[in-house]
N, C-alpha and C. Protein backbone atom coordinates (compact mmCIF):
# COMPACT_ATOMS: atom_id res chain seq x y z
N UNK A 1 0.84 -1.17 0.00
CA UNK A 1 0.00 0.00 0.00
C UNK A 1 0.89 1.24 0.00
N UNK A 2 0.79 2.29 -1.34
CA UNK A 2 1.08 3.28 -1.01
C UNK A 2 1.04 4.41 -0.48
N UNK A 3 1.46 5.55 0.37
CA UNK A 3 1.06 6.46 1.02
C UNK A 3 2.03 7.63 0.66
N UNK A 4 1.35 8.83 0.67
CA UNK A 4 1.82 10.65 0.02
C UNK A 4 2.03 11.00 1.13
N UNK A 5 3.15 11.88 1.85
CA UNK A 5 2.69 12.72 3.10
C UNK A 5 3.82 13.82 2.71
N UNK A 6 2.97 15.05 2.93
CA UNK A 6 3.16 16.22 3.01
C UNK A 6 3.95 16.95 4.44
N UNK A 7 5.46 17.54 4.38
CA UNK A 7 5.50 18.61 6.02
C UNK A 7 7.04 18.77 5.83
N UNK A 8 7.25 19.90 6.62
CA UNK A 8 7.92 20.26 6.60
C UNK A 8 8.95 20.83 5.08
N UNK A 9 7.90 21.26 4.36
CA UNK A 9 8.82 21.86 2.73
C UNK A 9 9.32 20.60 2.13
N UNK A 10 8.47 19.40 2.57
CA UNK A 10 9.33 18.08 1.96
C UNK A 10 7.82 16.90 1.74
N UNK A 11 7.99 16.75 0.45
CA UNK A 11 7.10 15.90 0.18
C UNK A 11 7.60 14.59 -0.59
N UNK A 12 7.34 13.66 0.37
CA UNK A 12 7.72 12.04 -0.34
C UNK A 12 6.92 11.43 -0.02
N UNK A 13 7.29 10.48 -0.93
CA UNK A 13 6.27 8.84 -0.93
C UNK A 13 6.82 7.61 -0.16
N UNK A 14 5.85 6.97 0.26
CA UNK A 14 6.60 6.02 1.10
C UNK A 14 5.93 4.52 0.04
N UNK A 15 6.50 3.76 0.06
CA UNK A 15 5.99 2.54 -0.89
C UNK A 15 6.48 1.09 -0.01
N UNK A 16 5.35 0.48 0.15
CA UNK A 16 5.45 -0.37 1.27
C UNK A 16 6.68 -0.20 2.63
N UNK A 17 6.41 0.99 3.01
CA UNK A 17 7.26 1.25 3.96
C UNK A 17 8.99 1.56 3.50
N UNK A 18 9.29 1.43 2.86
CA UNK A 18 10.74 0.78 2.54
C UNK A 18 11.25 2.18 1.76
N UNK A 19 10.78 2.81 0.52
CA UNK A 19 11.94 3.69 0.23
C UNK A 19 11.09 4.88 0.39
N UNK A 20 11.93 5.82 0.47
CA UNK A 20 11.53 7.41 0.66
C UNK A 20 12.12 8.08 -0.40
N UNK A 21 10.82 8.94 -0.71
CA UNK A 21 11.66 10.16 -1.89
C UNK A 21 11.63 11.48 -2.11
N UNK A 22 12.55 11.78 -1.81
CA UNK A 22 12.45 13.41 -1.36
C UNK A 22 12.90 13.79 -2.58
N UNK A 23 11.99 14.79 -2.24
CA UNK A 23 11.39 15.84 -3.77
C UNK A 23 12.12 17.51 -3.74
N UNK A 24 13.55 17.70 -2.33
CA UNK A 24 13.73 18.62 -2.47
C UNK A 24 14.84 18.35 -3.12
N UNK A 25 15.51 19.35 -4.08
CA UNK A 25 16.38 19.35 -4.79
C UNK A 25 17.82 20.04 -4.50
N UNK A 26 18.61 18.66 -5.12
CA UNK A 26 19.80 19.41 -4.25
C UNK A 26 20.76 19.75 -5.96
N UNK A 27 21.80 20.47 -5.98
CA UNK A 27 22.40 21.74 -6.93
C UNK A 27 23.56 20.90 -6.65
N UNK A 28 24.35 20.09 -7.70
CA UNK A 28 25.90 20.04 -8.08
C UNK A 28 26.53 21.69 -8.93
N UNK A 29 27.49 22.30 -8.37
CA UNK A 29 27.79 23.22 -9.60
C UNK A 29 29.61 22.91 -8.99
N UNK A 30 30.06 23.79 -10.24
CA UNK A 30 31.99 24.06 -10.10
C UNK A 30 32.10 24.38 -11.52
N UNK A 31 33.17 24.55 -11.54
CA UNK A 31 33.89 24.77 -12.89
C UNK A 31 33.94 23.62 -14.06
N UNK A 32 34.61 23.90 -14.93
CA UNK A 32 34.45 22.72 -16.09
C UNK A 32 35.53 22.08 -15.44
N UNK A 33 35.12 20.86 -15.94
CA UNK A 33 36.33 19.68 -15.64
C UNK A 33 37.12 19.93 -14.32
N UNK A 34 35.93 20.73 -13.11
CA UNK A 34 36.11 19.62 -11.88
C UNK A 34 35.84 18.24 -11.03
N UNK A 35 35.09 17.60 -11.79
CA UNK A 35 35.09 16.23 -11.71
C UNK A 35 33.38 16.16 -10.92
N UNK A 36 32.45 16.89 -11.29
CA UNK A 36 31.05 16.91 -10.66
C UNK A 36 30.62 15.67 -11.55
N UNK A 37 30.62 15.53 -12.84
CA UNK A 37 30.04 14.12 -13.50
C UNK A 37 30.35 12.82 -12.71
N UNK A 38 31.35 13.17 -12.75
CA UNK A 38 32.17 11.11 -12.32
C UNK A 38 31.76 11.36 -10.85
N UNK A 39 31.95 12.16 -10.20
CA UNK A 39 31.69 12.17 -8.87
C UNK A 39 30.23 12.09 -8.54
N UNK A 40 29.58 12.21 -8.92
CA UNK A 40 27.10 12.35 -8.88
C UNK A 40 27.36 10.48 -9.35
N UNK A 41 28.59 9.99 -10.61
CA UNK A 41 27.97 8.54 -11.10
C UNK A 41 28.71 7.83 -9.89
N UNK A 42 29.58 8.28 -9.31
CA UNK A 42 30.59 7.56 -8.34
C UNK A 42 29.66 7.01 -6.61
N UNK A 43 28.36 8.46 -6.51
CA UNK A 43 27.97 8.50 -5.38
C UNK A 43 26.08 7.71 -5.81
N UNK A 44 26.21 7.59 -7.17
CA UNK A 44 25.19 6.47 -7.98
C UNK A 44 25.56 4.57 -7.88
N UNK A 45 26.43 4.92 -7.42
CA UNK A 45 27.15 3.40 -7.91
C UNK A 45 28.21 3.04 -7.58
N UNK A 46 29.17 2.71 -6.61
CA UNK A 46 30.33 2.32 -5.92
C UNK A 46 31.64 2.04 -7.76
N UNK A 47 30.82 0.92 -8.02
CA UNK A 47 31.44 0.12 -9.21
C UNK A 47 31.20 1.10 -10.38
N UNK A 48 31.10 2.13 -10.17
CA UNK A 48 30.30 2.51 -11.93
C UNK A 48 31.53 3.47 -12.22
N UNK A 49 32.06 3.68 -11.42
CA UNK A 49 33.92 4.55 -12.02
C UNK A 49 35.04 4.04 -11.50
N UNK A 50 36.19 3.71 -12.40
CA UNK A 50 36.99 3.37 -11.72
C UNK A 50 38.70 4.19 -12.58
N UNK A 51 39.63 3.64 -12.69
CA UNK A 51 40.99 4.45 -13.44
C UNK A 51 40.70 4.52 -14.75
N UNK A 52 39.95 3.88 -15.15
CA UNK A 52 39.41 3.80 -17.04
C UNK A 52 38.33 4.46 -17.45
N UNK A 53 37.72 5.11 -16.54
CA UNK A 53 36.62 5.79 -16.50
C UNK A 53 37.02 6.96 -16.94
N UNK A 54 36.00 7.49 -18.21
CA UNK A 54 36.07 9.11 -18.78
C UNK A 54 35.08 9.86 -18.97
N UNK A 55 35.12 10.70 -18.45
CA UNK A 55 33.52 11.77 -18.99
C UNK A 55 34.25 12.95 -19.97
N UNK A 56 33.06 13.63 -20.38
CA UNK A 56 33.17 14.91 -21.08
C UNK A 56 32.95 15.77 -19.90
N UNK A 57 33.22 17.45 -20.08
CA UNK A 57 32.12 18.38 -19.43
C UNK A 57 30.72 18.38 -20.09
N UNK A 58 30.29 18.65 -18.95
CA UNK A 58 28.65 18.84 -18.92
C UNK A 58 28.19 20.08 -19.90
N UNK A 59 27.59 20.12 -21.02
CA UNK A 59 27.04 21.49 -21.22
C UNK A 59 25.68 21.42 -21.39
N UNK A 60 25.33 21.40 -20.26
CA UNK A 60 23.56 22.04 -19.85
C UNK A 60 23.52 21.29 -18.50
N UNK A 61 22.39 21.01 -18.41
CA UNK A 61 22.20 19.62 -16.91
C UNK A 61 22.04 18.40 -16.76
N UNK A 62 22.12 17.67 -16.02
CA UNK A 62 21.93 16.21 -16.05
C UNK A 62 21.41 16.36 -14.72
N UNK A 63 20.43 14.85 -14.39
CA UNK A 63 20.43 14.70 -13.35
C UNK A 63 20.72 13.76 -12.92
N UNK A 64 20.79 13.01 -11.52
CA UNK A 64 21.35 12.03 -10.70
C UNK A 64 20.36 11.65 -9.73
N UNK A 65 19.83 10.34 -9.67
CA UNK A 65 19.29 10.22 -8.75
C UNK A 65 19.79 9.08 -7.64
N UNK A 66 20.58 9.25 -6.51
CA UNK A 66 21.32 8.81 -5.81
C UNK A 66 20.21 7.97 -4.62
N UNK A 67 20.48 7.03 -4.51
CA UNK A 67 20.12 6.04 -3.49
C UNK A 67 20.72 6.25 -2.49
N UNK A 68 19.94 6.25 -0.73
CA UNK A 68 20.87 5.94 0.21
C UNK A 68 19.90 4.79 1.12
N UNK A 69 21.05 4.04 1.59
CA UNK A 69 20.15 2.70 2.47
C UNK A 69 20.43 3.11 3.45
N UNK A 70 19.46 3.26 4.52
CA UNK A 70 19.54 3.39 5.58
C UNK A 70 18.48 2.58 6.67
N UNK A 71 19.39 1.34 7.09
CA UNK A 71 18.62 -0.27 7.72
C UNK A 71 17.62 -0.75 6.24
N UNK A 72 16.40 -0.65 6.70
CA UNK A 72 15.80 -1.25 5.65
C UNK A 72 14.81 -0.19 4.72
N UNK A 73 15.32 1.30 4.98
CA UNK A 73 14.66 2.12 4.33
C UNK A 73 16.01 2.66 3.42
N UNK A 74 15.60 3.13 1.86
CA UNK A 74 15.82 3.38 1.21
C UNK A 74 15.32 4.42 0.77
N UNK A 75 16.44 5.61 0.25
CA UNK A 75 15.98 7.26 0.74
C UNK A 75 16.87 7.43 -0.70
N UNK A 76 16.14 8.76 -1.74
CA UNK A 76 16.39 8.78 -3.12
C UNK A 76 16.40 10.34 -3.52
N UNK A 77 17.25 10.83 -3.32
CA UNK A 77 17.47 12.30 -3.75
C UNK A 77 17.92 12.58 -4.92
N UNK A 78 17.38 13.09 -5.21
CA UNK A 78 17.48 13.83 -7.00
C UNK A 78 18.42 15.35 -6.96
N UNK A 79 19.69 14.47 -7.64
CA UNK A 79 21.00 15.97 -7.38
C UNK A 79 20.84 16.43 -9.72
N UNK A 80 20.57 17.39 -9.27
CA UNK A 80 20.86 18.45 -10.87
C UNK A 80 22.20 19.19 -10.71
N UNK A 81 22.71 18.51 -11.75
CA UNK A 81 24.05 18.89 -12.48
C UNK A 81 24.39 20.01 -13.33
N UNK A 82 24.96 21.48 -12.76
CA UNK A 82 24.96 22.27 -14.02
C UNK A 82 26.40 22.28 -14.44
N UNK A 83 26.26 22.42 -15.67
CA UNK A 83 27.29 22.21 -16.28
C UNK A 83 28.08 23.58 -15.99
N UNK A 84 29.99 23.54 -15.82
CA UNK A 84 30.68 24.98 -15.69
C UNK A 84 30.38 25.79 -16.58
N UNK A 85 30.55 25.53 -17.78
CA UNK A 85 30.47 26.43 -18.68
C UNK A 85 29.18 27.13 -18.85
N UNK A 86 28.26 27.19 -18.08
CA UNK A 86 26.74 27.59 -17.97
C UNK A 86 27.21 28.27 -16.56
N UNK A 87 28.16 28.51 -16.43
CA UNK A 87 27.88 29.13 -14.94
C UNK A 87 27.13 30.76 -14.95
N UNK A 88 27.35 31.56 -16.07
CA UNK A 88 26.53 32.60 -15.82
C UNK A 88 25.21 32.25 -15.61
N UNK A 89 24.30 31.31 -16.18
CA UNK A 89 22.75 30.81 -15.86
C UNK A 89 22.65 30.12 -14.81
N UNK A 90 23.89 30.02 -14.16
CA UNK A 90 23.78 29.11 -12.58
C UNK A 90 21.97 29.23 -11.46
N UNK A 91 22.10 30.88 -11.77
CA UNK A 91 21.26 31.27 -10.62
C UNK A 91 19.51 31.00 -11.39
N UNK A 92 19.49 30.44 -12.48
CA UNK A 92 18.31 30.38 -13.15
C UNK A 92 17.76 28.78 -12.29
N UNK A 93 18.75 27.94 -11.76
CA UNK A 93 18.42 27.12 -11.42
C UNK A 93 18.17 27.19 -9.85
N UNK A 94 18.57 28.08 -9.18
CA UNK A 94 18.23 28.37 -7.58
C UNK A 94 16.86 27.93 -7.03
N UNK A 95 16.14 28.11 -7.42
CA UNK A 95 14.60 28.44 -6.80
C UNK A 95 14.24 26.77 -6.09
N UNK A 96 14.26 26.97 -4.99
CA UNK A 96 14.01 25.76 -4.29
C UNK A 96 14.65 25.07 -3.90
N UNK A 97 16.19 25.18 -3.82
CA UNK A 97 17.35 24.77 -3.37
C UNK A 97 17.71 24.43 -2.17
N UNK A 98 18.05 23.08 -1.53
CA UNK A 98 18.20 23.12 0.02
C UNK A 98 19.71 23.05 0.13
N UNK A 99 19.91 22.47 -0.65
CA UNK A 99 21.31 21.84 -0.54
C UNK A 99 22.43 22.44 -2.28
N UNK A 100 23.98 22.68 -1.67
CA UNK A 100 24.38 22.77 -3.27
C UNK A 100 25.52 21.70 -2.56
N UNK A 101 26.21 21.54 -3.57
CA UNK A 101 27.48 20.67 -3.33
C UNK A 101 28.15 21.45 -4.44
N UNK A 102 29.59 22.08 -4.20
CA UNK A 102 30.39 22.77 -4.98
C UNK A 102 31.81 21.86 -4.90
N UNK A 103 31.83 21.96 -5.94
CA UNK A 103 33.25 21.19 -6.67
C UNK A 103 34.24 21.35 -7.25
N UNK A 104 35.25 21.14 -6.38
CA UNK A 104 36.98 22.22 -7.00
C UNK A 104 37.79 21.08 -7.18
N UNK A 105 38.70 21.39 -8.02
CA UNK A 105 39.37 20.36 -8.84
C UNK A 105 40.62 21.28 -7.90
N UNK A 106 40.71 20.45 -7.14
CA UNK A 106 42.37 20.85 -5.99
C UNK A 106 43.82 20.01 -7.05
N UNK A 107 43.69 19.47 -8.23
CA UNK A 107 45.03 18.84 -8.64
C UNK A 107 45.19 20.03 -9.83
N UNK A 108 44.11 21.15 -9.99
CA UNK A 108 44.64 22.12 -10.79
C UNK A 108 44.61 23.51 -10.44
N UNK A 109 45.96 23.99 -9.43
CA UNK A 109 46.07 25.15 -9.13
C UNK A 109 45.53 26.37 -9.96
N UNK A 110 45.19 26.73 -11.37
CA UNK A 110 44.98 27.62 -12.18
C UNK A 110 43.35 27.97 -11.84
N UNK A 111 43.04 26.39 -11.57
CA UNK A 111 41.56 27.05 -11.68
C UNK A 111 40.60 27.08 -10.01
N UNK A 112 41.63 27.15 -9.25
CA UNK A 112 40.97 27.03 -7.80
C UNK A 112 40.44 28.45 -7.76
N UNK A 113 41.40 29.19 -8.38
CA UNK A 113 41.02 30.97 -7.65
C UNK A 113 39.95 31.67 -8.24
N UNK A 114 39.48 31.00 -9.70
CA UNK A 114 38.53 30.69 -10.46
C UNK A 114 37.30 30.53 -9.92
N UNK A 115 37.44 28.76 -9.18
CA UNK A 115 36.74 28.29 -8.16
C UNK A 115 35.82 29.38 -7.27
N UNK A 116 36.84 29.94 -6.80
CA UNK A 116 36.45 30.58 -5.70
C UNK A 116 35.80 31.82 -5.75
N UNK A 117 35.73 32.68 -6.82
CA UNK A 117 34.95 33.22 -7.50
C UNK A 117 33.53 32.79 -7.70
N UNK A 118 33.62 31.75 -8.47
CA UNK A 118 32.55 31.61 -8.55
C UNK A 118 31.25 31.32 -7.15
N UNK A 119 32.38 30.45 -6.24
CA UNK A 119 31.49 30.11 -5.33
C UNK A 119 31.20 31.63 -4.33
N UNK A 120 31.90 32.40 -4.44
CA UNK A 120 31.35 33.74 -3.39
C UNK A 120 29.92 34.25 -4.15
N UNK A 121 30.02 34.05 -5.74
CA UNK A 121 28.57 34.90 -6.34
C UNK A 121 27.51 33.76 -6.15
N UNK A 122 27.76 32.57 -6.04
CA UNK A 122 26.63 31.90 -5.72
C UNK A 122 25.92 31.75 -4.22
N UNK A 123 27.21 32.08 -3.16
CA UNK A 123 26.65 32.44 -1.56
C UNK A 123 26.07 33.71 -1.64
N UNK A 124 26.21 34.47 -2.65
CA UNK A 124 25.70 35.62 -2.49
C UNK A 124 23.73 36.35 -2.81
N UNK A 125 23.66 34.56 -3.58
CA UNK A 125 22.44 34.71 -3.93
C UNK A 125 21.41 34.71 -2.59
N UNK A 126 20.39 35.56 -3.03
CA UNK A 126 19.54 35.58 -1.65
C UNK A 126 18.50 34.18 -1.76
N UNK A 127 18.61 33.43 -2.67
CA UNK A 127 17.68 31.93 -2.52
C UNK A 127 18.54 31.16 -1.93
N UNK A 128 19.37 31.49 -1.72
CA UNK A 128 21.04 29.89 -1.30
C UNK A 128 21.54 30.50 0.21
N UNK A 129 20.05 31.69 0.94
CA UNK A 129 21.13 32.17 2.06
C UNK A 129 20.45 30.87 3.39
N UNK A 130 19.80 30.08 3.14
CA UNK A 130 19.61 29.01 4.27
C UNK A 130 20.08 27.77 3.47
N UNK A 131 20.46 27.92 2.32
CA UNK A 131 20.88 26.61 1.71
C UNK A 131 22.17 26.14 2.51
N UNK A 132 22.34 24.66 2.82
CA UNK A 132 23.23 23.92 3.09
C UNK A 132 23.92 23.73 2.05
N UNK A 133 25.59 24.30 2.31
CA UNK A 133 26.48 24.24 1.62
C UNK A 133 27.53 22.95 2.00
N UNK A 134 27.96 21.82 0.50
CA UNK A 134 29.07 21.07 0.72
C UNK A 134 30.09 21.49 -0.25
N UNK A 135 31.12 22.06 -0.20
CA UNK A 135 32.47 22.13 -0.85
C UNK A 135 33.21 20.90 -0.86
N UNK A 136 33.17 20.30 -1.74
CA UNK A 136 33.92 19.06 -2.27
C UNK A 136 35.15 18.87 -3.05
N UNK A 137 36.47 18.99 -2.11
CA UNK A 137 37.80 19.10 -3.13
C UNK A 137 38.03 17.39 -3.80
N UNK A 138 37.81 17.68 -5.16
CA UNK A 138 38.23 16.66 -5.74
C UNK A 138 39.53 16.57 -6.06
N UNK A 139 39.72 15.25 -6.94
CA UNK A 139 40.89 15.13 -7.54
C UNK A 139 41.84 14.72 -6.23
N UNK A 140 41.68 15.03 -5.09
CA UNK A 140 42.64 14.41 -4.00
C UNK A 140 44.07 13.49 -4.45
N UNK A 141 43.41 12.12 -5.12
CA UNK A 141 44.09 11.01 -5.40
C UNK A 141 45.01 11.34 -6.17
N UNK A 142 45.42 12.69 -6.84
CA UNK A 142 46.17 13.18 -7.96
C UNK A 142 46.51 13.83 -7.28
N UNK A 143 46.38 14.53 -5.96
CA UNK A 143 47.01 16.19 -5.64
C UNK A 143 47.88 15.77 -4.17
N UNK A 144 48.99 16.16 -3.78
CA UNK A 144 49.88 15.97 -2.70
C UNK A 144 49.00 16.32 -1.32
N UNK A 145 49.16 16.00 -0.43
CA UNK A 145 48.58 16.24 0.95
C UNK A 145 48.40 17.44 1.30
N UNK A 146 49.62 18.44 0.93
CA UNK A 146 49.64 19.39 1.24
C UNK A 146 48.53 20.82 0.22
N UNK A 147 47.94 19.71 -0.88
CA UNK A 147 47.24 20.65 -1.76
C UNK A 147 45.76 21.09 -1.07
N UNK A 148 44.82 20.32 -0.10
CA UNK A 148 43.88 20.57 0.85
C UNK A 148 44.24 22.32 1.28
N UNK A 149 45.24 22.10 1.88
CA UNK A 149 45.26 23.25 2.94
C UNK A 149 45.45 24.67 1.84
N UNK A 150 46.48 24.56 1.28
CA UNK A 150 46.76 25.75 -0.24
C UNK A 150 45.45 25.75 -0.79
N UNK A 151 44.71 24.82 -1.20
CA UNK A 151 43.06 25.18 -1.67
C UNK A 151 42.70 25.92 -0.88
N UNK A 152 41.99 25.26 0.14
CA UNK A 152 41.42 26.29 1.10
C UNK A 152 41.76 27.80 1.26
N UNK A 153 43.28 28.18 1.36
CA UNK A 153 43.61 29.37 1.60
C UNK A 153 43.31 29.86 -0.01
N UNK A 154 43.69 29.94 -1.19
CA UNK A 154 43.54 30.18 -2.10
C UNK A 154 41.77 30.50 -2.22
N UNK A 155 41.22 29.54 -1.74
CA UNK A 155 39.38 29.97 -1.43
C UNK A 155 39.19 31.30 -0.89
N UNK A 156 40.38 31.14 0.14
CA UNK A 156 40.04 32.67 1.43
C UNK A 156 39.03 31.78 2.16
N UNK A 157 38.81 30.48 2.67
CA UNK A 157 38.30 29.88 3.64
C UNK A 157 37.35 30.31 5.03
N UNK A 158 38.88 31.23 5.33
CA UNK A 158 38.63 31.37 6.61
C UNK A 158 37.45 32.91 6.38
N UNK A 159 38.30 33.78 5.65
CA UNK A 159 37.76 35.11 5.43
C UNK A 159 35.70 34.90 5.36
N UNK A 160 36.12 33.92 4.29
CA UNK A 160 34.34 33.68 3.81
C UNK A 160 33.53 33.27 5.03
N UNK A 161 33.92 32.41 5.73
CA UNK A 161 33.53 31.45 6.66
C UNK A 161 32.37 32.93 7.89
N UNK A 162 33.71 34.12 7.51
CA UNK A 162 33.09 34.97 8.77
C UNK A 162 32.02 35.60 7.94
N UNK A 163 32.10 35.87 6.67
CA UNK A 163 31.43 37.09 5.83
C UNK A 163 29.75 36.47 5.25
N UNK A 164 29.78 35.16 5.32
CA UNK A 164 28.51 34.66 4.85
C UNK A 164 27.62 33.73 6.06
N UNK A 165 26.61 33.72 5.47
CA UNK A 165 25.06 33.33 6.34
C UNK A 165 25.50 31.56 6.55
N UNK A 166 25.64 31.05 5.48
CA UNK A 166 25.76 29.77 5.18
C UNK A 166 27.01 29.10 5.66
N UNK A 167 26.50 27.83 6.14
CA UNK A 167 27.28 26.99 6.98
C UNK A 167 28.22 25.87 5.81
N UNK A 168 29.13 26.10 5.86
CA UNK A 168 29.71 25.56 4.82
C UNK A 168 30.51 23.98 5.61
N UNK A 169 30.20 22.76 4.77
CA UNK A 169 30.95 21.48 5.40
C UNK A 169 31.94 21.76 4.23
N UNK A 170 33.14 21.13 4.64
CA UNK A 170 34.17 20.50 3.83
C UNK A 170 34.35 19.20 3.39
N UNK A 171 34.90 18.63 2.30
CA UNK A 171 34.86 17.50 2.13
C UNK A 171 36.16 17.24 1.18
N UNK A 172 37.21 16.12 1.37
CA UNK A 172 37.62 15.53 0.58
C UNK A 172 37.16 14.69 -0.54
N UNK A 173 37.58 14.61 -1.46
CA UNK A 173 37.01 13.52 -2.66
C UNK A 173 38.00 12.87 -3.63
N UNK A 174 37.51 11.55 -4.17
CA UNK A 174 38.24 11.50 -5.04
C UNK A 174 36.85 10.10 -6.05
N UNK A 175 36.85 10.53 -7.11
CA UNK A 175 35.48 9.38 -7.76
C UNK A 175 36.18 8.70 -8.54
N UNK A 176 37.79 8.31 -8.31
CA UNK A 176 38.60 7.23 -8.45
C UNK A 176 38.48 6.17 -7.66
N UNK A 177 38.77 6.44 -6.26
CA UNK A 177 39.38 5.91 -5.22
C UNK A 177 38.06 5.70 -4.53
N UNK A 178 37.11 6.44 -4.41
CA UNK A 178 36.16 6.64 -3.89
C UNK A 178 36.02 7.27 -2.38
N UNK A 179 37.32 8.09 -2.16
CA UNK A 179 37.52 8.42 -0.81
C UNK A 179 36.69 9.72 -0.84
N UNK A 180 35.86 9.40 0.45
CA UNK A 180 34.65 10.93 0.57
C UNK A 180 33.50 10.66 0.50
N UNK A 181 32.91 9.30 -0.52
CA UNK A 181 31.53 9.06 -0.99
C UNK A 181 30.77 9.36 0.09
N UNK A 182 31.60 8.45 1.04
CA UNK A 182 30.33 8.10 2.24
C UNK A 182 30.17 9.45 2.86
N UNK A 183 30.76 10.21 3.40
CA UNK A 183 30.78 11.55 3.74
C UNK A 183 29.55 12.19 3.10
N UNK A 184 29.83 12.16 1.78
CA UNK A 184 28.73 12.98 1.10
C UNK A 184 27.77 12.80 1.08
N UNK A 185 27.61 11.46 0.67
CA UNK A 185 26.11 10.49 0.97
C UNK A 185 25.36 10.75 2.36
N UNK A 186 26.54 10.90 3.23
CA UNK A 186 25.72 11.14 4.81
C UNK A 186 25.72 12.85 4.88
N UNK A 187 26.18 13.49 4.30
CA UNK A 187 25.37 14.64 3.95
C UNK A 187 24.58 15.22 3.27
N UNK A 188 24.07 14.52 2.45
CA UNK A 188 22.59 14.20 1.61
C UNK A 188 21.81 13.51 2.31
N UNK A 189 22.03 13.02 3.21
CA UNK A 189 20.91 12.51 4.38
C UNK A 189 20.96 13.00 5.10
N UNK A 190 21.60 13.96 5.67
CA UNK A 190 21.22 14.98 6.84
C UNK A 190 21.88 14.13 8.22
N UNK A 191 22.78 13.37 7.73
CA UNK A 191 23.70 13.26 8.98
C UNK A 191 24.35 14.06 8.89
N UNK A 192 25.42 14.27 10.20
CA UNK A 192 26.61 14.91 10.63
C UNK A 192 27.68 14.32 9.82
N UNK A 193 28.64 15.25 9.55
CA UNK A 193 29.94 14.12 9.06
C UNK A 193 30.67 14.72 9.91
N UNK A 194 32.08 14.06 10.29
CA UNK A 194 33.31 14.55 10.76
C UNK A 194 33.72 15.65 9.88
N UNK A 195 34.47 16.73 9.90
CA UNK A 195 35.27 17.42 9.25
C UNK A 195 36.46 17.28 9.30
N UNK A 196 37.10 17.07 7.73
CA UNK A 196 38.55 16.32 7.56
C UNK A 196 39.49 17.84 7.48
């Protein structure tokens, strides 16, 4: 037997008890060829990327609809992909946004400061000022230990952290290795993660 229930700005279906589907929409954005494709199929599918794995950039949107198990309920969020090169139309896609996940390619210094640009005009939008923010440094598995911390500062991290509304998580990644998935996944479910 199926059942609709309406509350809290969130409307899902429940289908014999077991999966849930939330209908609020969560926002992948970053630059071109920071690794938002492989990383949405990586957090679709454990097995579905691995060192032989290639995408294009995105030019327009895709979407993703990501599974999470949690005991014997099964919970299904629908992440929209905009492509970098669309980043001036970024904000056409805002309206109803709970969640974004932003994505910096940390193994290419040229385009972090880039990055970071972009992500101050998108905190700046007044639809994204209660949105839950995840910053996701990809590429990890390619970039030295010490490239985390130089991202961040290159972001202005700390500076932003004081100047905006929004609570920003951090996250390592890599949709090689798969280091981070779970992190992310449990922040698409509205767990806590550690901060790395």
């Amino acid at each position: 037997m199926d059942k609709t229930f309406r509350g809290e700005n969130r409307r899902f279906l429940l289908l014999n008890s077991t999966t849930e589907v939330i209908n609020d929409m969560a926002i992948c954005l970053g630059p071109s060829g920071s690794g938002k494709t492989l990383l949405l199929k990586k957090l679709q599918n454990v097995k579905a990327v691995d060192n032989t794995t290639t995408s294009v950039s995105t030019v327009g949107t895709d979407m993703f609809t990501i599974k999470i198990s949690s005991g014997d309920v099964e919970k299904q969020i629908v992440v929209r992909e905009v492509g970098g090169v669309m980043a001036p139309l970024w904000p056409k896609y805002f309206d109803g946004i709970k969640k974004v996940l932003y994505v910096v390619d940390t193994s290419n210094l040229c385009q972090i400061s880039a990055a970071g640009v972009l992500l101050y005009t998108i905190l700046l939008d007044p639809r994204l000022k209660k949105a839950k923010i995840l910053l996701i440094l990809t590429k990890m598995d390619v970039s030295y230990r010490q490239m985390r911390n130089e991202a961040l500062l290159m972001l202005q991290m700390r500076r932003l952290k004081r100047e905006i509304t929004q609570n920003i998580t951090i996250v390592e990644a890599s949709a090689i290795t798969g280091e981070g998935r779970n992190d992310i996944l449990n922040w698409l479910n509205d767990k806590t993660i550690k901060q790395t």
